[in-house]
N, C-alpha and C. Protein backbone atom coordinates (compact mmCIF):
# COMPACT_ATOMS: atom_id res chain seq x y z
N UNK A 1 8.88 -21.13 199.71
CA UNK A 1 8.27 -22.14 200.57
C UNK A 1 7.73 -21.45 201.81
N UNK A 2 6.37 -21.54 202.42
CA UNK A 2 5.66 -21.09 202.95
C UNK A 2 5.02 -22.15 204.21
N UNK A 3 5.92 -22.31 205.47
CA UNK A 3 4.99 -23.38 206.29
C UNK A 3 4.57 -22.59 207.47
N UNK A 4 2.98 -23.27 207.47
CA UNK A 4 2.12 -22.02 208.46
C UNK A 4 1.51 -23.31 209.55
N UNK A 5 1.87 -23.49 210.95
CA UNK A 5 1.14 -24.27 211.71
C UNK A 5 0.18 -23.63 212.89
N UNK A 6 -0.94 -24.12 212.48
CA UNK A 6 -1.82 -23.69 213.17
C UNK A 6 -2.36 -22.02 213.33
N UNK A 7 -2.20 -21.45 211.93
CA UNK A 7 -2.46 -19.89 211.70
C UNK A 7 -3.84 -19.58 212.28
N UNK A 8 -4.06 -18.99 213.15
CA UNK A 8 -5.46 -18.10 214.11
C UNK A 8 -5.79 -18.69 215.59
N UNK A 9 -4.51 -19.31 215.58
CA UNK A 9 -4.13 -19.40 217.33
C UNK A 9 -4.45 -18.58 218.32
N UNK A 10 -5.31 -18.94 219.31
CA UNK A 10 -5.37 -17.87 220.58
C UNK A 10 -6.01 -16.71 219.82
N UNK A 11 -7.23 -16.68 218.64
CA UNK A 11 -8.21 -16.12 218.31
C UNK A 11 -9.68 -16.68 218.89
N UNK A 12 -10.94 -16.23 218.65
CA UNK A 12 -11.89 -16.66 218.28
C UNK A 12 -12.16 -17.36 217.17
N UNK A 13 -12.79 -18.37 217.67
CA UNK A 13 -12.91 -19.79 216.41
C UNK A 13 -13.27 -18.84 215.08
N UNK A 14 -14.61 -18.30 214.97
CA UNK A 14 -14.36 -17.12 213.50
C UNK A 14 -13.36 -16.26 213.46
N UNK A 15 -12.66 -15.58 214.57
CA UNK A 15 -11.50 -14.84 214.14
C UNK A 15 -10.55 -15.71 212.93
N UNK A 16 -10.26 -16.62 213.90
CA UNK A 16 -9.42 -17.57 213.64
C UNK A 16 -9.57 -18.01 212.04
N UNK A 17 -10.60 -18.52 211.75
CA UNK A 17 -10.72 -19.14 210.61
C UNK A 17 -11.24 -17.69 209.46
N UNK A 18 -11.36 -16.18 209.79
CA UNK A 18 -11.30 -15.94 208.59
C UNK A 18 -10.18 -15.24 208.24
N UNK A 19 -9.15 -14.77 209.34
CA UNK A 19 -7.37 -14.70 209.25
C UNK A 19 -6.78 -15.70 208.56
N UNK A 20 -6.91 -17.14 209.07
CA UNK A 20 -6.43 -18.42 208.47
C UNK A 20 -7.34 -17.76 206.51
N UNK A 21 -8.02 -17.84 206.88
CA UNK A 21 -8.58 -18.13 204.60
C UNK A 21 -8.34 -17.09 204.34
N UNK A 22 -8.00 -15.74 204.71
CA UNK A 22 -7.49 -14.30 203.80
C UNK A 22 -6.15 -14.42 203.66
N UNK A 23 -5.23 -15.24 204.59
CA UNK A 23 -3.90 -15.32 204.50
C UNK A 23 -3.88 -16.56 203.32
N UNK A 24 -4.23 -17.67 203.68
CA UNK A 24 -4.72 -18.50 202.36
C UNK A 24 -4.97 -18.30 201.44
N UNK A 25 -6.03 -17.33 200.51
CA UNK A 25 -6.57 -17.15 199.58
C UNK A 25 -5.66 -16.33 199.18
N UNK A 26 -4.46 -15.16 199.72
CA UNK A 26 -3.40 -13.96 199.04
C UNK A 26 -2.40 -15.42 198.96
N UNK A 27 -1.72 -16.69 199.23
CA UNK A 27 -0.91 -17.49 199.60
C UNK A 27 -1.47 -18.05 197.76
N UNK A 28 -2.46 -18.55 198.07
CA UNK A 28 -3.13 -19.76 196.91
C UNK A 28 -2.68 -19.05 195.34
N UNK A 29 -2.97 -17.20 195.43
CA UNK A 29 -2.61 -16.47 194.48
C UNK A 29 -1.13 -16.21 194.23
N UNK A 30 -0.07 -16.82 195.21
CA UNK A 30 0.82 -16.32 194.86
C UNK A 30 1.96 -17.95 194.23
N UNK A 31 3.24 -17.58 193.98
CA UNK A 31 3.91 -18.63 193.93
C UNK A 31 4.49 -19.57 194.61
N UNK A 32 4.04 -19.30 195.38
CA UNK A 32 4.33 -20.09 197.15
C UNK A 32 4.11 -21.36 196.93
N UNK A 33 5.01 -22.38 197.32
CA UNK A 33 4.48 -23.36 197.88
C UNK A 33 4.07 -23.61 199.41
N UNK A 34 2.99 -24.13 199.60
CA UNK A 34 2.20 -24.09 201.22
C UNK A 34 2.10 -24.75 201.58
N UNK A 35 2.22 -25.16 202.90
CA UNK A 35 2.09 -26.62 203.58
C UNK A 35 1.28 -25.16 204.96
N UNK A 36 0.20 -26.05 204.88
CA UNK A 36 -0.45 -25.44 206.41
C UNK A 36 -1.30 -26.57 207.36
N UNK A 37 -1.01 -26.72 208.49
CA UNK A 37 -1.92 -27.50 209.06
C UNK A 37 -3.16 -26.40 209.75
N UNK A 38 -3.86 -27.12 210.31
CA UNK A 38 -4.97 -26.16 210.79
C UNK A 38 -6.36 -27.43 211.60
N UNK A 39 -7.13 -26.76 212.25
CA UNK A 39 -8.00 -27.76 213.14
C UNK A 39 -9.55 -27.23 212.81
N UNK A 40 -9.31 -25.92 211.67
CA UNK A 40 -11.23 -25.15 211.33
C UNK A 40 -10.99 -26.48 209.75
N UNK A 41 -12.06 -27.35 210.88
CA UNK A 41 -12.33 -28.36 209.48
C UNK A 41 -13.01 -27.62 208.05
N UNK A 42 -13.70 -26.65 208.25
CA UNK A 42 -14.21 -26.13 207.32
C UNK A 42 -13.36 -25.29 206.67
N UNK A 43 -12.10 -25.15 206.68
CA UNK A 43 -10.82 -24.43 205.59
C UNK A 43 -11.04 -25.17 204.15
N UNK A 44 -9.92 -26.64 204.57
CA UNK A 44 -9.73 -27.11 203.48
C UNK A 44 -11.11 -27.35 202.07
N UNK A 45 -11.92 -27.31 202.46
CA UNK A 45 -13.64 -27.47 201.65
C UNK A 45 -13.44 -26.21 200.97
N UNK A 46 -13.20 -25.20 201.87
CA UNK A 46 -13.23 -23.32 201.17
C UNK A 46 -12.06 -23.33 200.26
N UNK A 47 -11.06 -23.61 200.41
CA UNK A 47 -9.97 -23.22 199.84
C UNK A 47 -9.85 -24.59 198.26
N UNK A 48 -10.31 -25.38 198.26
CA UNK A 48 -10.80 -26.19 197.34
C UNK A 48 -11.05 -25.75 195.99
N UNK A 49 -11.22 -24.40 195.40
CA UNK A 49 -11.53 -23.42 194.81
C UNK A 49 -10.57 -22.92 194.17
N UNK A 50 -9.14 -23.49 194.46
CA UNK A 50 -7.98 -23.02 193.96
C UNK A 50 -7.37 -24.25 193.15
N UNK A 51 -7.20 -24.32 192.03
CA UNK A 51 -6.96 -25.09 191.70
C UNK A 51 -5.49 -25.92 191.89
N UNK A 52 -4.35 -25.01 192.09
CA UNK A 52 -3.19 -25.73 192.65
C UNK A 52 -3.31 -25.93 194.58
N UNK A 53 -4.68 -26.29 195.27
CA UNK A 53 -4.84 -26.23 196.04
C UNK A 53 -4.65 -28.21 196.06
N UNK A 54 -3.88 -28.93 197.31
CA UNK A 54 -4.29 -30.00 197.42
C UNK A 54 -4.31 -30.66 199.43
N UNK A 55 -5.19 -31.34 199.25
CA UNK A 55 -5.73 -31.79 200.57
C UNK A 55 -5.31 -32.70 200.99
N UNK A 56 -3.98 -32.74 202.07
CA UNK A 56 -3.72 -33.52 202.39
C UNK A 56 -3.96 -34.06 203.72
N UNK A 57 -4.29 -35.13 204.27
CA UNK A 57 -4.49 -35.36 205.62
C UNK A 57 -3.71 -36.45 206.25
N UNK A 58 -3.88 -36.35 207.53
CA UNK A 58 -2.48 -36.94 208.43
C UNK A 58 -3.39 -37.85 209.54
N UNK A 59 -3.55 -39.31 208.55
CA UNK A 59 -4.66 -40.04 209.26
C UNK A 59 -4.00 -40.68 210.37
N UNK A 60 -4.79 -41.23 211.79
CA UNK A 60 -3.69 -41.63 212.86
C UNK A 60 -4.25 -42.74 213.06
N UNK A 61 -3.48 -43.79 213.35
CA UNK A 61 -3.70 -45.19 213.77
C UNK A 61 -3.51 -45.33 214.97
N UNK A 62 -4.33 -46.01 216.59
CA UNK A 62 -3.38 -45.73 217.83
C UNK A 62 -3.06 -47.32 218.04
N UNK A 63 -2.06 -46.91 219.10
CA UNK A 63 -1.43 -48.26 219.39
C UNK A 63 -2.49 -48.95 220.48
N UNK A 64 -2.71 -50.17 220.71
CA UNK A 64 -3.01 -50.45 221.61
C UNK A 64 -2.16 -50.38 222.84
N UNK A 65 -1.45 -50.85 222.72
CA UNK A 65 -0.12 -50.96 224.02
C UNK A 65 -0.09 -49.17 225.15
N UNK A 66 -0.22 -48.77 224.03
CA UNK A 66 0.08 -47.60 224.85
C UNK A 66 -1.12 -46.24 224.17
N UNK A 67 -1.29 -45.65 225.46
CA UNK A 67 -3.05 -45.37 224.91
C UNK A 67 -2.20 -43.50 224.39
N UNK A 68 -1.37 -43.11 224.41
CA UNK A 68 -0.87 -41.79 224.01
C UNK A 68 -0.33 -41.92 222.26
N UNK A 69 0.32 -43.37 222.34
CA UNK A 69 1.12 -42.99 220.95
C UNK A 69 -0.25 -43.52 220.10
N UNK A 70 0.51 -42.46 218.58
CA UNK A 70 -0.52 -42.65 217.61
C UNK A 70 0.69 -42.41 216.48
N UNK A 71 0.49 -43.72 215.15
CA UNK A 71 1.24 -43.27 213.82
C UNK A 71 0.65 -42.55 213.00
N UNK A 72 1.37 -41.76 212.25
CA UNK A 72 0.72 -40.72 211.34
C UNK A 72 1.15 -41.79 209.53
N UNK A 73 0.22 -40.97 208.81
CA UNK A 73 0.05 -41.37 207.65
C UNK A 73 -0.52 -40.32 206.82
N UNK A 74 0.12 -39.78 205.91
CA UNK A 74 -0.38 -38.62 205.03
C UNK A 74 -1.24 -39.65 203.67
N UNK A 75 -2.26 -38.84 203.66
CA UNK A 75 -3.20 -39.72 202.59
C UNK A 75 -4.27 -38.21 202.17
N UNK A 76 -4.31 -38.49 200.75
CA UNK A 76 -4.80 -37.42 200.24
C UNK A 76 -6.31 -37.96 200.55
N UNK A 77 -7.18 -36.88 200.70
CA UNK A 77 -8.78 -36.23 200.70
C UNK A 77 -8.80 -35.83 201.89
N UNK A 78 -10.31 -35.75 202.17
CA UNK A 78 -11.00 -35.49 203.54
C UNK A 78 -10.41 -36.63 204.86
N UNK A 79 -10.58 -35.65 205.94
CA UNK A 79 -10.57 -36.48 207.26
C UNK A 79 -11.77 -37.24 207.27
N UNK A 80 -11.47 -38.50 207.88
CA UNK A 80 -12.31 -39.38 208.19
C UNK A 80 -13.10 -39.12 209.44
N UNK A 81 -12.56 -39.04 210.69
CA UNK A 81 -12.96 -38.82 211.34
C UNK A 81 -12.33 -37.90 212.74
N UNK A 82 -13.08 -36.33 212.72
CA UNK A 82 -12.48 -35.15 213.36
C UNK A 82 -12.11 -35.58 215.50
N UNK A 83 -12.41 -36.73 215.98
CA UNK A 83 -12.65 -36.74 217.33
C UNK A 83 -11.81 -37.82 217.92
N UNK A 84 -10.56 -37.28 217.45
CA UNK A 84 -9.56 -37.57 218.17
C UNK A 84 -9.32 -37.68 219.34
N UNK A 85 -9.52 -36.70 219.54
CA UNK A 85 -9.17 -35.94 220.68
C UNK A 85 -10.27 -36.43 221.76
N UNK A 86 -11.63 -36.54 221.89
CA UNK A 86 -12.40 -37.62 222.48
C UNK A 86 -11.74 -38.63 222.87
N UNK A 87 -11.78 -39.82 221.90
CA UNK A 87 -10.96 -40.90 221.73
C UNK A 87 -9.49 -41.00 222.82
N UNK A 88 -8.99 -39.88 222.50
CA UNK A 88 -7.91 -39.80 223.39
C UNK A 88 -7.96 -39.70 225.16
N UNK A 89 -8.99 -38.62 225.06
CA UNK A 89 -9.32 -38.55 226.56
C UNK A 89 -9.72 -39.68 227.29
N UNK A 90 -10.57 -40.38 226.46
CA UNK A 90 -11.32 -41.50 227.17
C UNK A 90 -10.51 -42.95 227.00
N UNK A 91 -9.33 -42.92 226.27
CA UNK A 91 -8.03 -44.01 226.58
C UNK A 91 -7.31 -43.32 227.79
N UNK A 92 -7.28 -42.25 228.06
CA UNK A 92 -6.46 -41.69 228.97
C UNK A 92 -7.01 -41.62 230.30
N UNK A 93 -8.14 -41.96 230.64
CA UNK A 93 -9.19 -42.70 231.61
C UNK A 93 -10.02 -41.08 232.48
N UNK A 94 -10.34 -40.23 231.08
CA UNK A 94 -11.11 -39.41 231.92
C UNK A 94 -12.84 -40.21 231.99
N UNK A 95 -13.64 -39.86 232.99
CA UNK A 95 -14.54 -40.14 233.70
C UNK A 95 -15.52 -40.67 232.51
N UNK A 96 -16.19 -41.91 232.36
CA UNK A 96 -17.18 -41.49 231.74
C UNK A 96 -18.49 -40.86 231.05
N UNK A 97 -18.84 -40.03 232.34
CA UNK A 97 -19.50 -39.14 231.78
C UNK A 97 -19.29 -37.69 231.30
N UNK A 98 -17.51 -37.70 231.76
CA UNK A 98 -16.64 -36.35 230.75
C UNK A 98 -17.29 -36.81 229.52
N UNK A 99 -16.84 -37.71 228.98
CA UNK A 99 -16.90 -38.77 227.69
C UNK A 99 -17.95 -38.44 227.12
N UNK A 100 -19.44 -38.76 227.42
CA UNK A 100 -20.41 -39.01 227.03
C UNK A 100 -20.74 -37.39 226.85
N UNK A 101 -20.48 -36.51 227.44
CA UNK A 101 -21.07 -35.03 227.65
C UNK A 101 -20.19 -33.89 226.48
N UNK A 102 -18.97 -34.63 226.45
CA UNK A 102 -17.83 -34.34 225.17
C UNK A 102 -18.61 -34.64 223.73
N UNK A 103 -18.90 -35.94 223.67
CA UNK A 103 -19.68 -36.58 222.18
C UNK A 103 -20.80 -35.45 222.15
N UNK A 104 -21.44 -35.68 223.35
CA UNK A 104 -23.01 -34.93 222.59
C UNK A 104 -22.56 -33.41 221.87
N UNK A 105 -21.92 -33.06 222.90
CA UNK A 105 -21.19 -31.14 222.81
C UNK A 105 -20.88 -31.32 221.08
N UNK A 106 -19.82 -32.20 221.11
CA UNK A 106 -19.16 -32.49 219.41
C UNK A 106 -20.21 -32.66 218.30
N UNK A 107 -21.34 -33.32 218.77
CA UNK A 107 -22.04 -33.66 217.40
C UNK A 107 -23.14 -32.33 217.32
N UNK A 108 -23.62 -31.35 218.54
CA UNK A 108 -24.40 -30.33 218.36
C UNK A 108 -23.65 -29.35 217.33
C-alpha cells in the first residue's frame, strides 16, 4: 500500500507534475496499491493509460451557514469543477476585484 499526498510540492508546476507521473507510471507498473491526491489536473487524464488505473474524485458541497466548511464525497470520474479555491476566497470576503482578476488569471 502506497499513499502519496500531494507528490511535487514546493517544485515548479512542470517540475512538479513530471516527478508526480514518473513516480506514477514506475507505481502503475508495480503491485502497489495507490491512493494519490494531487492538484496538476492534467495527471489523472495521463495516467488513464494504465489500465488498473482508477479516478477518483472528492467532490465538495459548501455549507451555507458557515462559508469555510465544505463535505467531501468520493465519486468516480473527472472533477467537475477545478475553482474552489476562488469560490472560497470570495465567501471569505476577499475584495471584489481580487475575485474578478483571480477568474480571468484561472480561465487564461
Amino acid at each position: 500500500l502506497v499513499m502519496i499526498d500531494e507528490l511535487g510540492r514546493s517544485t515548479t508546476a512542470v517540475e512538479g507534475m513530471a516527478i508526480c507521473r514518473a513516480v506514477c507510471d514506475e507505481l502503475m507498473d508495480s503491485a502497489a496499491t495507490v491512493f494519490l491526491t494531487t492538484h496538476y489536473l492534467a495527471l489523472p487524464p495521463a495516467l488513464s493509460v494504465h489500465p488498473n488505473c482508477a479516478r477518483v474524485v472528492l467532490s465538495a458541497t459548501q455549507s451555507e451557514e458557515t462559508a469555510a466548511q465544505q463535505r467531501y464525497k468520493a465519486t468516480s470520474g473527472a472533477q467537475a469543477e477545478p475553482l474552489y479555491g476562488i469560490r472560497l476566497a470570495e465567501r471569505m470576503g476577499l475584495p471584489k476585484d481580487i475575485i474578478r482578476t483571480a477568474r480571468a488569471v484561472a480561465a487564461e
